[in-house]
C-alpha atoms as a PDB file:
ATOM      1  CA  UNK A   1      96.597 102.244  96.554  1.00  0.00           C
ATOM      2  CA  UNK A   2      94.652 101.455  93.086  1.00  0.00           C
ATOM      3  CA  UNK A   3      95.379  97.979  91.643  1.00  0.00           C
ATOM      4  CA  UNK A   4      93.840  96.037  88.437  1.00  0.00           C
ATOM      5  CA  UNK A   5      94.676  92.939  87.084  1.00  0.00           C
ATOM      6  CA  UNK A   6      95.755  89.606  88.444  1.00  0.00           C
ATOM      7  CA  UNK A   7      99.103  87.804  89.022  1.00  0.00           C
ATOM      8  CA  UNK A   8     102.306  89.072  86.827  1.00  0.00           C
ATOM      9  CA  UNK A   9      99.496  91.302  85.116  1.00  0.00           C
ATOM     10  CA  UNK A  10      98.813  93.303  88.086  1.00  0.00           C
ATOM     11  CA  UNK A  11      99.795  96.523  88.215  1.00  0.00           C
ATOM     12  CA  UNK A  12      99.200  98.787  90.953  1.00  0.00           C
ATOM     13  CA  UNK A  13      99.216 102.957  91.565  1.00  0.00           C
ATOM     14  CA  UNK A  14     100.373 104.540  95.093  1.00  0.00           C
ATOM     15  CA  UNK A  15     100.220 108.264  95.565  1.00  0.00           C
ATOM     16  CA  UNK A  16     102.086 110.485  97.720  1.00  0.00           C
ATOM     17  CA  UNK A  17     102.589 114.271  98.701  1.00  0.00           C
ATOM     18  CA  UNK A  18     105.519 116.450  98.023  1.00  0.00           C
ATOM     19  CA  UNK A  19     104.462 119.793  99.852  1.00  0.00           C
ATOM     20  CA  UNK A  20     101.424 120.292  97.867  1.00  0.00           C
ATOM     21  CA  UNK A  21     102.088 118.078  94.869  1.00  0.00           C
ATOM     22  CA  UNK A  22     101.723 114.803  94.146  1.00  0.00           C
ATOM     23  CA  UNK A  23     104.383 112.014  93.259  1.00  0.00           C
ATOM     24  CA  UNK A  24     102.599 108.906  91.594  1.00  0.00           C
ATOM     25  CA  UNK A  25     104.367 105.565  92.088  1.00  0.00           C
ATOM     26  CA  UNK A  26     103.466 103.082  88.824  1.00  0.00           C
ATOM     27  CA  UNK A  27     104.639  99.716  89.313  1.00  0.00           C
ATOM     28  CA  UNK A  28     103.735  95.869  88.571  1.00  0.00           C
ATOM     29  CA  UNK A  29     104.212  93.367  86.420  1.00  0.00           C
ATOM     30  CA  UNK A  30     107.070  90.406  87.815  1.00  0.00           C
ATOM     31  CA  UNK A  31     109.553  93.497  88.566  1.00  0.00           C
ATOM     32  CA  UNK A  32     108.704  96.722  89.482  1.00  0.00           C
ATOM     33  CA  UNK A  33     111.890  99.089  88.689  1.00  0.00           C
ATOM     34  CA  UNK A  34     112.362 103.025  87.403  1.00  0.00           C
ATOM     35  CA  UNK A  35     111.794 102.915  83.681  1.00  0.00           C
ATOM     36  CA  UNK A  36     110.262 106.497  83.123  1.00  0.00           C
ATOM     37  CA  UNK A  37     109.128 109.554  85.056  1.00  0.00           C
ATOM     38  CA  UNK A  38     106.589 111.972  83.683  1.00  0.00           C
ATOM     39  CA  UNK A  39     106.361 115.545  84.780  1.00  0.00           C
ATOM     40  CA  UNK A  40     102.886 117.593  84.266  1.00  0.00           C
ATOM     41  CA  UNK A  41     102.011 120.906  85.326  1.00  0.00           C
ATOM     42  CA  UNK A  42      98.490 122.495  84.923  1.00  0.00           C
ATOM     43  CA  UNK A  43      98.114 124.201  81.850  1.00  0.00           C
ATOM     44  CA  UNK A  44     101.625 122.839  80.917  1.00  0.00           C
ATOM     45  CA  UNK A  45     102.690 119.657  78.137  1.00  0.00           C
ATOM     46  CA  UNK A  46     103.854 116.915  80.034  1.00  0.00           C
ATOM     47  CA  UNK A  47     107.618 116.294  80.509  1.00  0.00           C
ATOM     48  CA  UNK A  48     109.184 112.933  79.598  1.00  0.00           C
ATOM     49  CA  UNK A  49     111.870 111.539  81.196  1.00  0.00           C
ATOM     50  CA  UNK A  50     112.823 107.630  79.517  1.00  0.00           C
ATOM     51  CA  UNK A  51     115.254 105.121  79.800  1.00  0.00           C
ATOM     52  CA  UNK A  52     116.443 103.262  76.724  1.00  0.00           C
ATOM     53  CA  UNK A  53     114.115 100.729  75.661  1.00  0.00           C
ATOM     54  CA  UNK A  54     111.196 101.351  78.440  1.00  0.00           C
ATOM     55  CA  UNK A  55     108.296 101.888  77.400  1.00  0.00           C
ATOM     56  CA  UNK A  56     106.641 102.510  80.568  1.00  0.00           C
ATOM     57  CA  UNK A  57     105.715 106.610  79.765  1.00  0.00           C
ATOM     58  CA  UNK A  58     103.280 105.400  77.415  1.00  0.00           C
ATOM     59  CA  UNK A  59     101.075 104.348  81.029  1.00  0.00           C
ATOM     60  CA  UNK A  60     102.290 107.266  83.164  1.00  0.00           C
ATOM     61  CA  UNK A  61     102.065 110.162  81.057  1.00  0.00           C
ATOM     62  CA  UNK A  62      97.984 109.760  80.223  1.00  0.00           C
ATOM     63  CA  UNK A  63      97.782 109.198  84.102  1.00  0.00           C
ATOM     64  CA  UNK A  64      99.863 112.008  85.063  1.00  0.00           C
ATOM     65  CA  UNK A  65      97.825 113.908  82.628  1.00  0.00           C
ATOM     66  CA  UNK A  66      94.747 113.144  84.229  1.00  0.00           C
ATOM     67  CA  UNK A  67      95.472 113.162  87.915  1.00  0.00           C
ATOM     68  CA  UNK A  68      97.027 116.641  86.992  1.00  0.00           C
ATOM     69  CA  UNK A  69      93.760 118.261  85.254  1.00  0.00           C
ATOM     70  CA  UNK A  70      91.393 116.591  88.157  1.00  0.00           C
ATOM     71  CA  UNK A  71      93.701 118.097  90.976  1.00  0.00           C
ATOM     72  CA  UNK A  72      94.923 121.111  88.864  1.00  0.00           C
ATOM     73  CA  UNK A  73      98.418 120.501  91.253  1.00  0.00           C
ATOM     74  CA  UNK A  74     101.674 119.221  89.536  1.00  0.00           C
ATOM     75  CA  UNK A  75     102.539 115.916  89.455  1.00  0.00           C
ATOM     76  CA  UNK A  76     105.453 113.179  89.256  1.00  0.00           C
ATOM     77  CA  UNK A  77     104.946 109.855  88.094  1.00  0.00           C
ATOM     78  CA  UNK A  78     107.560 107.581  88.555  1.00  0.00           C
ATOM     79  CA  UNK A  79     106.814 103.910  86.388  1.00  0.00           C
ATOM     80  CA  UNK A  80     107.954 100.723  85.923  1.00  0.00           C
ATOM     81  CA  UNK A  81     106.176  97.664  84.641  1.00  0.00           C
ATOM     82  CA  UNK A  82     107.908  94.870  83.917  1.00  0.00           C
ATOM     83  CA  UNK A  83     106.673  91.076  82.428  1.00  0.00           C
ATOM     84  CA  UNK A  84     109.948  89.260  81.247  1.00  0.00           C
ATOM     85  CA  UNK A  85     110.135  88.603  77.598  1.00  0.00           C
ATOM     86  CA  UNK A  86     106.349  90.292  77.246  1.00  0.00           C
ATOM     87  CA  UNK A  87     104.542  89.229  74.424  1.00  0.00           C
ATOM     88  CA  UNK A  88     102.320  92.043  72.505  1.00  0.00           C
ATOM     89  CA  UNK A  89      99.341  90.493  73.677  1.00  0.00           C
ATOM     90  CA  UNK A  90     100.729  90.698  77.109  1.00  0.00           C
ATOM     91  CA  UNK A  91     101.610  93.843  76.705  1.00  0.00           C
ATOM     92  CA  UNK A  92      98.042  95.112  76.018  1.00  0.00           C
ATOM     93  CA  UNK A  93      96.674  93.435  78.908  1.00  0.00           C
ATOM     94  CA  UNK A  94      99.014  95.600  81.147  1.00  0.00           C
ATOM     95  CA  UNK A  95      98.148  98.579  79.376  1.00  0.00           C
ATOM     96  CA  UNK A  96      94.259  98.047  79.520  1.00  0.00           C
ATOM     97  CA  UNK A  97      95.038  97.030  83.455  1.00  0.00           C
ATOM     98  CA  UNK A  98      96.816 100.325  83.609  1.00  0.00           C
ATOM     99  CA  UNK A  99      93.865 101.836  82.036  1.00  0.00           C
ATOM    100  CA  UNK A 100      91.408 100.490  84.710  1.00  0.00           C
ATOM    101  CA  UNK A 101      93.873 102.114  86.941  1.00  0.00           C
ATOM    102  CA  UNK A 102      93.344 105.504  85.203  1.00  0.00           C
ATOM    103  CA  UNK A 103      89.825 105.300  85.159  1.00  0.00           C
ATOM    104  CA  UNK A 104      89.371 105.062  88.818  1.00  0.00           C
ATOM    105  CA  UNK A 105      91.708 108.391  89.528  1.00  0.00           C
END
């Protein structure tokens, strides 16, 4: 598992196989929970799947992106982030955590 941040800024990345794909699990924050799921394929543009009013693709689908080109195999993320009542600036610390995150894949 990759991790960055501290307390309700942490946000964490576990990986798992499906045959021989991989399924991301994005999650952090004060509640983890299923806000968006992004679907890449080598060679492919990324499929978004949202729920109203998450933002949480914004994360997943540069990570998806990239595990997808390193591995050249299709991946799943599944992402949820959440910091009740986040303010922007709280906001961009989760997203710079998540970049960390992205950096070490």
């Amino acid at each position: 598992m990759l991790t960055a941040g501290k307390g309700k800024y942490k946000v964490w990345l576990k990986e798992a196989k499906q045959g021989n794909e991989i399924v991301l699990f994005l999650g952090g924050g004060e509640r983890t929970h299923i806000g968006s799921v992004v679907v890449c394929a080598p060679g492919k543009p990324a499929k978004v799947i949202n729920r109203k009013g998450h933002y949480d693709w914004v994360v997943a689908k540069s990570i998806s992106e990239k595990k997808c080109r390193k591995t050249k195999k299709a991946v799943v993320c599944i992402a949820g982030i959440h910091v009740n009542k986040a303010s922007k600036k709280e906001i961009e610390i989760l997203k710079k955590n998540c970049k960390e995150i992205e950096k070490k894949i």
